[in-house]
N, C-alpha and C. Protein backbone atom coordinates (compact mmCIF):
# COMPACT_ATOMS: atom_id res chain seq x y z
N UNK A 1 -20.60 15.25 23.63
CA UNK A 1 -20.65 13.87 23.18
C UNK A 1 -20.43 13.79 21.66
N UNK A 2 -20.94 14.70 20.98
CA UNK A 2 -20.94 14.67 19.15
C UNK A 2 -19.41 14.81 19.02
N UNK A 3 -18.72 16.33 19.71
CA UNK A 3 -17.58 16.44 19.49
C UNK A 3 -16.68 14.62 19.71
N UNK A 4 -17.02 14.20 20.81
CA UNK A 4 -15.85 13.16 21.08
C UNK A 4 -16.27 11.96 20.16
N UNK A 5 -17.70 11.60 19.37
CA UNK A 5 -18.05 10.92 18.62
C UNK A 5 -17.22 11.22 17.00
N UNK A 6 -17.38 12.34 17.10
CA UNK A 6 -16.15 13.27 15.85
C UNK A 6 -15.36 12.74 15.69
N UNK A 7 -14.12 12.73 16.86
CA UNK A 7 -12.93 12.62 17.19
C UNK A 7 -12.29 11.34 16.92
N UNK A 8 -13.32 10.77 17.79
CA UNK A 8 -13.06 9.01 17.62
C UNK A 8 -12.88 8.27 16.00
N UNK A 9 -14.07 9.30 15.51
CA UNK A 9 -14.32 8.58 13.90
C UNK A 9 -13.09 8.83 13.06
N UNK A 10 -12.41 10.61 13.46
CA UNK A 10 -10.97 10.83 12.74
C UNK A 10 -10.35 9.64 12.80
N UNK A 11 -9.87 9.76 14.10
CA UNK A 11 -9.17 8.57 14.49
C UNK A 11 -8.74 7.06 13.49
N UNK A 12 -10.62 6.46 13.87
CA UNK A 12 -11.06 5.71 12.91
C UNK A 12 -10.08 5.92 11.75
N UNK A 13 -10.52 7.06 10.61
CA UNK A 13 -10.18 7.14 9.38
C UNK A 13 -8.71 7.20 9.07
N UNK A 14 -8.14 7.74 10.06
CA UNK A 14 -6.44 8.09 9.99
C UNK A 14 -6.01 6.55 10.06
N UNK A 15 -6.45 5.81 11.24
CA UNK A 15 -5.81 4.29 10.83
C UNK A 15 -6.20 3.67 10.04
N UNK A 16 -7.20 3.72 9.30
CA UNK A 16 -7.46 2.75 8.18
C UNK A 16 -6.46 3.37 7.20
N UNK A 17 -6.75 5.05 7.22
CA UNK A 17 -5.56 5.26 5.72
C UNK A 17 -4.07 5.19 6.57
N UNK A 18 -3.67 4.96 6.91
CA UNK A 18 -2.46 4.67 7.48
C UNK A 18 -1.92 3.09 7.13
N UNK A 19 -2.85 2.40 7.73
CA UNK A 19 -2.47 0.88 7.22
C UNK A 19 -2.60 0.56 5.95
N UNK A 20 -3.88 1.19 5.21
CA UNK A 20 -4.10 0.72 3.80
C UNK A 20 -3.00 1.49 3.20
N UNK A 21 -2.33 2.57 3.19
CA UNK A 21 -1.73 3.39 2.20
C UNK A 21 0.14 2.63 2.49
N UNK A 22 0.39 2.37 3.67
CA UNK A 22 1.24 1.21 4.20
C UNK A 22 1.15 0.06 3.32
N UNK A 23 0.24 -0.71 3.45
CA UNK A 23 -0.01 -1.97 3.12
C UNK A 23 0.11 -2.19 1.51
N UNK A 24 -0.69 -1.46 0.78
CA UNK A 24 -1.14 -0.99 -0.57
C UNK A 24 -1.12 -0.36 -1.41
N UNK A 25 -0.62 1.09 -0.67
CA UNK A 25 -0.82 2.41 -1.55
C UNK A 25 -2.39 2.73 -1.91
N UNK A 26 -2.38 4.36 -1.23
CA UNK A 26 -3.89 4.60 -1.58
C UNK A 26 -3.75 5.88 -2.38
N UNK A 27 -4.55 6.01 -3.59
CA UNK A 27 -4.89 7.35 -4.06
C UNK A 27 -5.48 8.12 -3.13
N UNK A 28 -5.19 9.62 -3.70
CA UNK A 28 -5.91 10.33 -3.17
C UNK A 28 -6.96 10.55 -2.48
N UNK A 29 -8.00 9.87 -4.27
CA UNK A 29 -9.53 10.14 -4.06
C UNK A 29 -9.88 8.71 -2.81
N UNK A 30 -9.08 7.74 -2.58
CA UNK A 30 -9.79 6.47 -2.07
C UNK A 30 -9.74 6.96 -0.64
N UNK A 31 -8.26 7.79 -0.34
CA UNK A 31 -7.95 8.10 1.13
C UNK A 31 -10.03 9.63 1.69
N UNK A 32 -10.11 9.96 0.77
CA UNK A 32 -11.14 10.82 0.70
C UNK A 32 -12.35 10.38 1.23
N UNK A 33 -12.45 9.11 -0.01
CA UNK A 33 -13.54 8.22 0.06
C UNK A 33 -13.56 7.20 1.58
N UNK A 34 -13.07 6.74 2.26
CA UNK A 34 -12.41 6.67 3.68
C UNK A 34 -12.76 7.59 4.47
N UNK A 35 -11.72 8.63 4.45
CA UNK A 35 -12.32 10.00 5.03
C UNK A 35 -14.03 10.24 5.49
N UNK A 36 -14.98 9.76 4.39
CA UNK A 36 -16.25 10.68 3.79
C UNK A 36 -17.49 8.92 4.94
N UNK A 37 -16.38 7.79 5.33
CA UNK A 37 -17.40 6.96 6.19
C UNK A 37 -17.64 7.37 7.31
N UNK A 38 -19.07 6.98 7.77
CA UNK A 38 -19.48 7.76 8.76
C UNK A 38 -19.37 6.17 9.92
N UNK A 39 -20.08 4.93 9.22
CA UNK A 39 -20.55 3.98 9.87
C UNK A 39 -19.09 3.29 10.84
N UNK A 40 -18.75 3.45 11.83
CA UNK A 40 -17.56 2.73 12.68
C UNK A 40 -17.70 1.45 12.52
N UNK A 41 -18.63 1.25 12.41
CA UNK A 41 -18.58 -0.67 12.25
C UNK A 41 -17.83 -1.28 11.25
N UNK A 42 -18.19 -0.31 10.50
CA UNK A 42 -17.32 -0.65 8.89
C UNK A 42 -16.09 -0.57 9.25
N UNK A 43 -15.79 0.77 9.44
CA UNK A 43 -14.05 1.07 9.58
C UNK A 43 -13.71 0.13 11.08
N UNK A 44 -14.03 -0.47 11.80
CA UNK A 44 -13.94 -1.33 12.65
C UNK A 44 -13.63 -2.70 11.85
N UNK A 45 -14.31 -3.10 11.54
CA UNK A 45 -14.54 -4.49 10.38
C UNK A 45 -12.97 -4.43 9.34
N UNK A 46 -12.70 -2.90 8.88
CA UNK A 46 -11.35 -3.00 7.78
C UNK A 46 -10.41 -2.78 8.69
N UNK A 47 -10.26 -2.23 9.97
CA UNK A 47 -8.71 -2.33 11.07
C UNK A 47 -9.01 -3.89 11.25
N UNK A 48 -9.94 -4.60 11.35
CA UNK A 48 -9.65 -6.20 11.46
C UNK A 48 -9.04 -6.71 11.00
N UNK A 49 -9.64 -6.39 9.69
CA UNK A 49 -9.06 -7.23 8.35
C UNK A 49 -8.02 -6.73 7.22
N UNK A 50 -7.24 -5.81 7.82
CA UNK A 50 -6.20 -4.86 7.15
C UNK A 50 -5.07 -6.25 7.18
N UNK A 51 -4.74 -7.33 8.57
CA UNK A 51 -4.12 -7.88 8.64
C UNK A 51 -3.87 -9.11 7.68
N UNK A 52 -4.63 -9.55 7.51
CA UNK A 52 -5.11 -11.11 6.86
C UNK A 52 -6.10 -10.53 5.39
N UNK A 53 -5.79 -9.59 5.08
CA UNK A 53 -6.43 -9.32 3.51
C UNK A 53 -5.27 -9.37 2.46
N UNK A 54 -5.65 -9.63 1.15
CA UNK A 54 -4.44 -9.50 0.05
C UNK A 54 -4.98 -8.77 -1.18
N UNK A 55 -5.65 -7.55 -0.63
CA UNK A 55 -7.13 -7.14 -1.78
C UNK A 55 -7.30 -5.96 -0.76
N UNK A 56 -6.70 -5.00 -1.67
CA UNK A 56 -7.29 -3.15 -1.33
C UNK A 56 -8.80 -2.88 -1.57
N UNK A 57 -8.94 -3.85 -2.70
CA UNK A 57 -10.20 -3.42 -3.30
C UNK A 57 -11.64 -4.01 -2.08
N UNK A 58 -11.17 -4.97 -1.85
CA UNK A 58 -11.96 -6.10 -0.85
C UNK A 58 -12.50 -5.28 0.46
N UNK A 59 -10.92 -4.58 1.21
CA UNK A 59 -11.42 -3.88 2.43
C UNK A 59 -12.20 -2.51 1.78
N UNK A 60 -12.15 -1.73 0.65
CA UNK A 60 -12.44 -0.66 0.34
C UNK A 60 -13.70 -1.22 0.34
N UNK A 61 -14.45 -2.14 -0.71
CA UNK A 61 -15.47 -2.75 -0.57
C UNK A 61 -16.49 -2.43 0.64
N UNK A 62 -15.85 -3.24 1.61
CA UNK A 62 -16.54 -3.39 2.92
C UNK A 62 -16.87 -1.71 3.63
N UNK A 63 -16.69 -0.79 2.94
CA UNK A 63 -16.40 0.81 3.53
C UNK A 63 -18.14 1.12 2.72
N UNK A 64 -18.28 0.44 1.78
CA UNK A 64 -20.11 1.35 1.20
C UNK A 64 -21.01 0.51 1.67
């Protein structure tokens, strides 16, 4: 169960930096900082709002 809880969260993180680095351009350290969330709700909440945002900083926000 941990392993597939793992898995899922990659997942998670690969599409958020995928759309944000698409959308915006992401540094390094931000794609990291992304990387380093544990909470899915969050990274759930920024695949929402990747669409209808005009502010990197806004969805990064919503990630602490």
């Amino acid at each position: 169960m941990k392993d597939k809880f793992e898995g899922e969260l990659i997942n998670q993180h690969e599409v958020v930096i995928k759309q944000l680095d698409k959308k915006f351009g992401l540094k390094e350290e931000e794609k990291e900082f992304i990387r380093n969330v544990t909470d899915r709700k969050k990274l759930d909440r920024v695949i929402e709002e990747i669409l209808f945002s005009e502010s990197k900083e806004k969805l990064l926000s919503c990630l602490k």
